[in-house]
PDB file of N, CA and C in Angstrom:
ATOM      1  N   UNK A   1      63.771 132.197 122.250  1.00  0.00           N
ATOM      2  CA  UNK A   1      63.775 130.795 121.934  1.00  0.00           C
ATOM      3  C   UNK A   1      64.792 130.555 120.819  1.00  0.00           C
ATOM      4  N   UNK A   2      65.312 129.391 120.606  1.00  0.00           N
ATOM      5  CA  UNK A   2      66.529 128.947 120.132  1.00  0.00           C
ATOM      6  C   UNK A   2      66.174 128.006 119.300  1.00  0.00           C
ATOM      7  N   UNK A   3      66.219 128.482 117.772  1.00  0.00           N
ATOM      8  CA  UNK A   3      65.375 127.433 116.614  1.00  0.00           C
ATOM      9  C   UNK A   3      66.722 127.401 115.696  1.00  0.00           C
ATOM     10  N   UNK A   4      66.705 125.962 115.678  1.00  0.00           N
ATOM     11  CA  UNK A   4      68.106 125.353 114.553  1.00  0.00           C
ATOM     12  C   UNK A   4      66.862 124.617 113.876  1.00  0.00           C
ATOM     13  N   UNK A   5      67.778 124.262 112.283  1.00  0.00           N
ATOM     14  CA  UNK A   5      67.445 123.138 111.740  1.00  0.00           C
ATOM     15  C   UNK A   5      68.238 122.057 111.573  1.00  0.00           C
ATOM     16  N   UNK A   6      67.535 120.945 112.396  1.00  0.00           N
ATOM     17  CA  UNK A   6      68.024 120.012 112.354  1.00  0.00           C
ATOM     18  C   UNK A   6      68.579 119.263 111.348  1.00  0.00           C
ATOM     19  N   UNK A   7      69.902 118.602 110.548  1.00  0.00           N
ATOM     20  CA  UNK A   7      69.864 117.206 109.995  1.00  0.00           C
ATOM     21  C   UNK A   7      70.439 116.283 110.180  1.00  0.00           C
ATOM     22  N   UNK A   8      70.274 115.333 109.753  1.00  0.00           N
ATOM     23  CA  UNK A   8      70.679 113.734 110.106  1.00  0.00           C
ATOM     24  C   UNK A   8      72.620 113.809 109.715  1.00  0.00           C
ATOM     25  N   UNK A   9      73.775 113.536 110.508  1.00  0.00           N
ATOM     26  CA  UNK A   9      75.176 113.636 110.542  1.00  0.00           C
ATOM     27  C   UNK A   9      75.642 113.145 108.739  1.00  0.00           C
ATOM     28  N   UNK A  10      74.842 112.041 108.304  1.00  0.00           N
ATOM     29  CA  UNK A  10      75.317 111.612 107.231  1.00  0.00           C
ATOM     30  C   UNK A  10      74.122 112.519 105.995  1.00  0.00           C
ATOM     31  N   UNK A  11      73.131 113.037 106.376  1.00  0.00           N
ATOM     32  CA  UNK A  11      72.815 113.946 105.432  1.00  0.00           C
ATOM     33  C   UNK A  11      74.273 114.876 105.167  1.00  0.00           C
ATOM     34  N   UNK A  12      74.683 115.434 106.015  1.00  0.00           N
ATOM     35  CA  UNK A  12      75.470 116.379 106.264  1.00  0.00           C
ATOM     36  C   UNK A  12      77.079 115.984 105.190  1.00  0.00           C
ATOM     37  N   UNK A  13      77.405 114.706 106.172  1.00  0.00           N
ATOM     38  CA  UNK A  13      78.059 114.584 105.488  1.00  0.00           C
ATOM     39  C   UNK A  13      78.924 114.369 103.247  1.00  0.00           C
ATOM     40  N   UNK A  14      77.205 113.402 103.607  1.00  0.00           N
ATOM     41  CA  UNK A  14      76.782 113.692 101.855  1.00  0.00           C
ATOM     42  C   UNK A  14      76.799 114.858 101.218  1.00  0.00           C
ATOM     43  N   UNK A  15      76.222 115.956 101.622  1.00  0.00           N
ATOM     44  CA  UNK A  15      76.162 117.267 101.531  1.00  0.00           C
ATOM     45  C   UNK A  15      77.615 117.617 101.074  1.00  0.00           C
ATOM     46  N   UNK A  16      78.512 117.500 101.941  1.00  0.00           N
ATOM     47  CA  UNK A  16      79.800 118.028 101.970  1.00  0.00           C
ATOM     48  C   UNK A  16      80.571 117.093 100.298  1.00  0.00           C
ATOM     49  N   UNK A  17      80.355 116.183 100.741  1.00  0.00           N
ATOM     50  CA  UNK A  17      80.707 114.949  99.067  1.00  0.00           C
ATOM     51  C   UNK A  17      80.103 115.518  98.175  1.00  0.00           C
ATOM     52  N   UNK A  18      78.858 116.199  97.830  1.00  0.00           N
ATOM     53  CA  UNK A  18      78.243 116.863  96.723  1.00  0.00           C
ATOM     54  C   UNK A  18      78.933 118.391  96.644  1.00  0.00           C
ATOM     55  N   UNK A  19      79.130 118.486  97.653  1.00  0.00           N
ATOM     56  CA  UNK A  19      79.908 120.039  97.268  1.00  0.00           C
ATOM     57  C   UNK A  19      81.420 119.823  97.093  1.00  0.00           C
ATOM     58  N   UNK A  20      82.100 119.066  97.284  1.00  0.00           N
ATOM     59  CA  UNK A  20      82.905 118.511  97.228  1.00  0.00           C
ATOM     60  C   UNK A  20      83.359 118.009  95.540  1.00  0.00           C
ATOM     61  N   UNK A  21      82.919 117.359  94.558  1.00  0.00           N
ATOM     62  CA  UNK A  21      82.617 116.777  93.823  1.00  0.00           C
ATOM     63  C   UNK A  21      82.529 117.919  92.789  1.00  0.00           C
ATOM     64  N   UNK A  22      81.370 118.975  93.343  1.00  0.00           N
ATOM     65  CA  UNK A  22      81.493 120.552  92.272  1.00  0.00           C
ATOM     66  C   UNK A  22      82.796 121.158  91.898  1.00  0.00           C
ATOM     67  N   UNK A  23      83.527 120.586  92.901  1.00  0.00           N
ATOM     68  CA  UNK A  23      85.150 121.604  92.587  1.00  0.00           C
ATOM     69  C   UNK A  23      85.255 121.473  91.615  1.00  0.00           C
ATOM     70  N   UNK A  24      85.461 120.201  91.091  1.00  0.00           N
ATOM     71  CA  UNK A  24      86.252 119.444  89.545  1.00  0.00           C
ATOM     72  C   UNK A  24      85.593 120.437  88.785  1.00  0.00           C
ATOM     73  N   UNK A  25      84.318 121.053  88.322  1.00  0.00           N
ATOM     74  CA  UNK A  25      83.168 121.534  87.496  1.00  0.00           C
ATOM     75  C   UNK A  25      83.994 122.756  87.275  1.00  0.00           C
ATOM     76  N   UNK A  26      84.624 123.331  85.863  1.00  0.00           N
ATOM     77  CA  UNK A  26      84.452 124.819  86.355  1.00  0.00           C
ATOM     78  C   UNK A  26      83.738 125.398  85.968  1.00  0.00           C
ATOM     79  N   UNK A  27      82.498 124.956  85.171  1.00  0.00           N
ATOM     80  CA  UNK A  27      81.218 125.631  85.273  1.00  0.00           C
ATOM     81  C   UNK A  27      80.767 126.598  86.730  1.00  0.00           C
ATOM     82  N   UNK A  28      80.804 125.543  87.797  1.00  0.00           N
ATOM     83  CA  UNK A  28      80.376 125.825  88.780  1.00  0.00           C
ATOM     84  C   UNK A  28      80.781 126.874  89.075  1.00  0.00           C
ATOM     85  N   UNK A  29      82.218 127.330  89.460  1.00  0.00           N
ATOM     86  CA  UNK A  29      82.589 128.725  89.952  1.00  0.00           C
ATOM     87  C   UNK A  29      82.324 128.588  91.770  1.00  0.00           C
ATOM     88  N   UNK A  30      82.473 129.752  92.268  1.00  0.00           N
ATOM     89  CA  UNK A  30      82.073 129.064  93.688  1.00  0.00           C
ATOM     90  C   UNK A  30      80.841 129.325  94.280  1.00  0.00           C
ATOM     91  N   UNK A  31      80.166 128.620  94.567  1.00  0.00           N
ATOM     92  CA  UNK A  31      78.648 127.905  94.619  1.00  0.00           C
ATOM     93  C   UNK A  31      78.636 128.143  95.948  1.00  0.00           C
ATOM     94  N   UNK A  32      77.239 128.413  96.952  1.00  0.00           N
ATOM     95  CA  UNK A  32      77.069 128.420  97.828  1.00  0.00           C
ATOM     96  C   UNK A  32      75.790 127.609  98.238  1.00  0.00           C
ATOM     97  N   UNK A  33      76.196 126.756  98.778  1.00  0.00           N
ATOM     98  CA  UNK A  33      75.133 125.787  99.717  1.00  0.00           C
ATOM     99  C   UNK A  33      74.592 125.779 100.913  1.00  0.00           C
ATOM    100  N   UNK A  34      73.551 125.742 100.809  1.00  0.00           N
ATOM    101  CA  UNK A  34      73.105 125.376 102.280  1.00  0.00           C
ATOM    102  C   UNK A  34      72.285 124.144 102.774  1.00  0.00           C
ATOM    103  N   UNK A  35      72.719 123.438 103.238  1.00  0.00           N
ATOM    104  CA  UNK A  35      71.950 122.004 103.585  1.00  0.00           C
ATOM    105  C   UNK A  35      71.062 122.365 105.165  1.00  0.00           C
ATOM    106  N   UNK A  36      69.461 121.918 104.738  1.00  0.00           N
ATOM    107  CA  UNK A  36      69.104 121.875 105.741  1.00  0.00           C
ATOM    108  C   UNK A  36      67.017 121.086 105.416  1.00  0.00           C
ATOM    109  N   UNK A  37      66.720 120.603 106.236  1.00  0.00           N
ATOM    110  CA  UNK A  37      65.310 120.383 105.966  1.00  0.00           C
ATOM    111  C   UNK A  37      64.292 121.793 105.421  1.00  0.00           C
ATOM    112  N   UNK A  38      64.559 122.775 105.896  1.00  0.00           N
ATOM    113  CA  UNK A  38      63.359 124.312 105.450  1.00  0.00           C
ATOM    114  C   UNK A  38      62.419 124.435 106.770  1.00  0.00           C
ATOM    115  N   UNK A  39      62.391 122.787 107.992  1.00  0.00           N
ATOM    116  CA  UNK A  39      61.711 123.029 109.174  1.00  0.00           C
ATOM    117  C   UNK A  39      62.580 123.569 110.648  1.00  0.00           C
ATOM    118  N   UNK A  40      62.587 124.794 111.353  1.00  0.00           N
ATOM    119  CA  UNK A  40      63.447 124.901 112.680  1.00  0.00           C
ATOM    120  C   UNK A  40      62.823 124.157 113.252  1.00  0.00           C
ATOM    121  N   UNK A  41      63.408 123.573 114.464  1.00  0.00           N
ATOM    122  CA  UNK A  41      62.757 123.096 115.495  1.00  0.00           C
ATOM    123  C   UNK A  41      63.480 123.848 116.778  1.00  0.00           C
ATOM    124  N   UNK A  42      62.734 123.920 117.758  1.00  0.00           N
ATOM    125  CA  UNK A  42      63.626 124.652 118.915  1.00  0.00           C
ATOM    126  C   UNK A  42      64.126 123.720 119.927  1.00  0.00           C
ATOM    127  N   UNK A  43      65.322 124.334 120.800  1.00  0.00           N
ATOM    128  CA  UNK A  43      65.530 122.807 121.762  1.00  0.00           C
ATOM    129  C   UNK A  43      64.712 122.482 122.377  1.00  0.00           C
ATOM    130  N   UNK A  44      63.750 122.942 122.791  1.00  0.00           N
ATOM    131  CA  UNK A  44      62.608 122.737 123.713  1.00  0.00           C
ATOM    132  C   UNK A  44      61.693 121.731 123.218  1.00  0.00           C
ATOM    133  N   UNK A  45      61.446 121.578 121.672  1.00  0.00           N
ATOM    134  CA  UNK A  45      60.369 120.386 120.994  1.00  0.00           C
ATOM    135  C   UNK A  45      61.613 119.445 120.407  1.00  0.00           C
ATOM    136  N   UNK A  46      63.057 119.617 120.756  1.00  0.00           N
ATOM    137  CA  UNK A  46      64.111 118.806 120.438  1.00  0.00           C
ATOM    138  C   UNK A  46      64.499 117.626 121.911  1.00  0.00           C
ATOM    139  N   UNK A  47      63.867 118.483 122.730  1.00  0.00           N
ATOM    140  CA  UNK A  47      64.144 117.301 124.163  1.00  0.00           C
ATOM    141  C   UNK A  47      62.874 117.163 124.792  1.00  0.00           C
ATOM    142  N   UNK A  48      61.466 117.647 124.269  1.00  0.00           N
ATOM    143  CA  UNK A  48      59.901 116.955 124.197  1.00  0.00           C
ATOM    144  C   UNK A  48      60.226 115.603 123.053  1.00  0.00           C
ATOM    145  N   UNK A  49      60.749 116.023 122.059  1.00  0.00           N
ATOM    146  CA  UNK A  49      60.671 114.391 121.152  1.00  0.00           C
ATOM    147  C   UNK A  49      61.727 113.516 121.326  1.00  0.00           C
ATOM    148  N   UNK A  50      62.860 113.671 122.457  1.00  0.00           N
ATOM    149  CA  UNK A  50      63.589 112.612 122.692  1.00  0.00           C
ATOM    150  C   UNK A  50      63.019 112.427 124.364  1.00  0.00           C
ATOM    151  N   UNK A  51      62.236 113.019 124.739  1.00  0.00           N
ATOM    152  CA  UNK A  51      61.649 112.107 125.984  1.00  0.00           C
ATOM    153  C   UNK A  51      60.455 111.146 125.493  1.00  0.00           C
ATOM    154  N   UNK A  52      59.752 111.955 124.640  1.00  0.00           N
ATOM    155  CA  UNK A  52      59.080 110.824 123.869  1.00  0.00           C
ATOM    156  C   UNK A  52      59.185 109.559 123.402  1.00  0.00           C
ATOM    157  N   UNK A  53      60.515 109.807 122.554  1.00  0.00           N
ATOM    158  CA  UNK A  53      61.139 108.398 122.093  1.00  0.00           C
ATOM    159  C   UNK A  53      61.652 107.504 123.443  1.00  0.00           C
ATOM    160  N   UNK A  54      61.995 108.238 123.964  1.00  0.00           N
ATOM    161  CA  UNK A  54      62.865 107.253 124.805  1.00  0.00           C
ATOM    162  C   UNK A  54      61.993 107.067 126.608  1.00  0.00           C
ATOM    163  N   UNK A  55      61.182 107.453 126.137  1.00  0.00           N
ATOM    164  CA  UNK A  55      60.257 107.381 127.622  1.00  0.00           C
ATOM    165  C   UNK A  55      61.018 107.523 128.444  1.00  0.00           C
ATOM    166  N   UNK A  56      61.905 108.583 128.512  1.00  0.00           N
ATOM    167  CA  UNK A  56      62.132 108.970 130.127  1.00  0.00           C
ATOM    168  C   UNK A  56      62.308 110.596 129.836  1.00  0.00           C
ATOM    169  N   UNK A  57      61.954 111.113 131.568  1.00  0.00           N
ATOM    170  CA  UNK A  57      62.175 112.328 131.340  1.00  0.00           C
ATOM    171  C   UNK A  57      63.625 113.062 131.721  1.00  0.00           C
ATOM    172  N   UNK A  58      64.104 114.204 131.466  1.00  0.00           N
ATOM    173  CA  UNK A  58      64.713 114.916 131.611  1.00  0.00           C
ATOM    174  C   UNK A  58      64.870 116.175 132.581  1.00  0.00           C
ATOM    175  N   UNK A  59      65.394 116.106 133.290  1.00  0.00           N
ATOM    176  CA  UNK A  59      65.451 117.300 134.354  1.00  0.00           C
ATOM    177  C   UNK A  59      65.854 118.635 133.648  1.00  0.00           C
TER     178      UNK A  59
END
């Protein structure tokens, strides 16, 4: 089974602007990030909750 964690495109993108933004710092040094919720979901409960939403099913 095939478990990603999902996030939202503009979480992501924000993400990238906050790491982004550290350069200027040279406190920082180079920092390693990882953006993500802490929940996997697998594709399988990823296309159960968009048939859900969208009441139709999927072949």
């Amino acid at each position: 089974m095939i478990v990603r964690d999902y996030i939202h495109v503009v979480d992501l993108a924000d993400g990238h602007i906050a790491a982004l933004c550290k350069l200027d710092d040279p406190k920082t040094g180079c920092e390693v990030y990882n953006l993500g919720t802490g929940k996997g979901t697998s594709v399988l409960e990823m296309v159960a909750a968009f048939e859900q939403a969208s009441g139709k099913v999927t072949d």
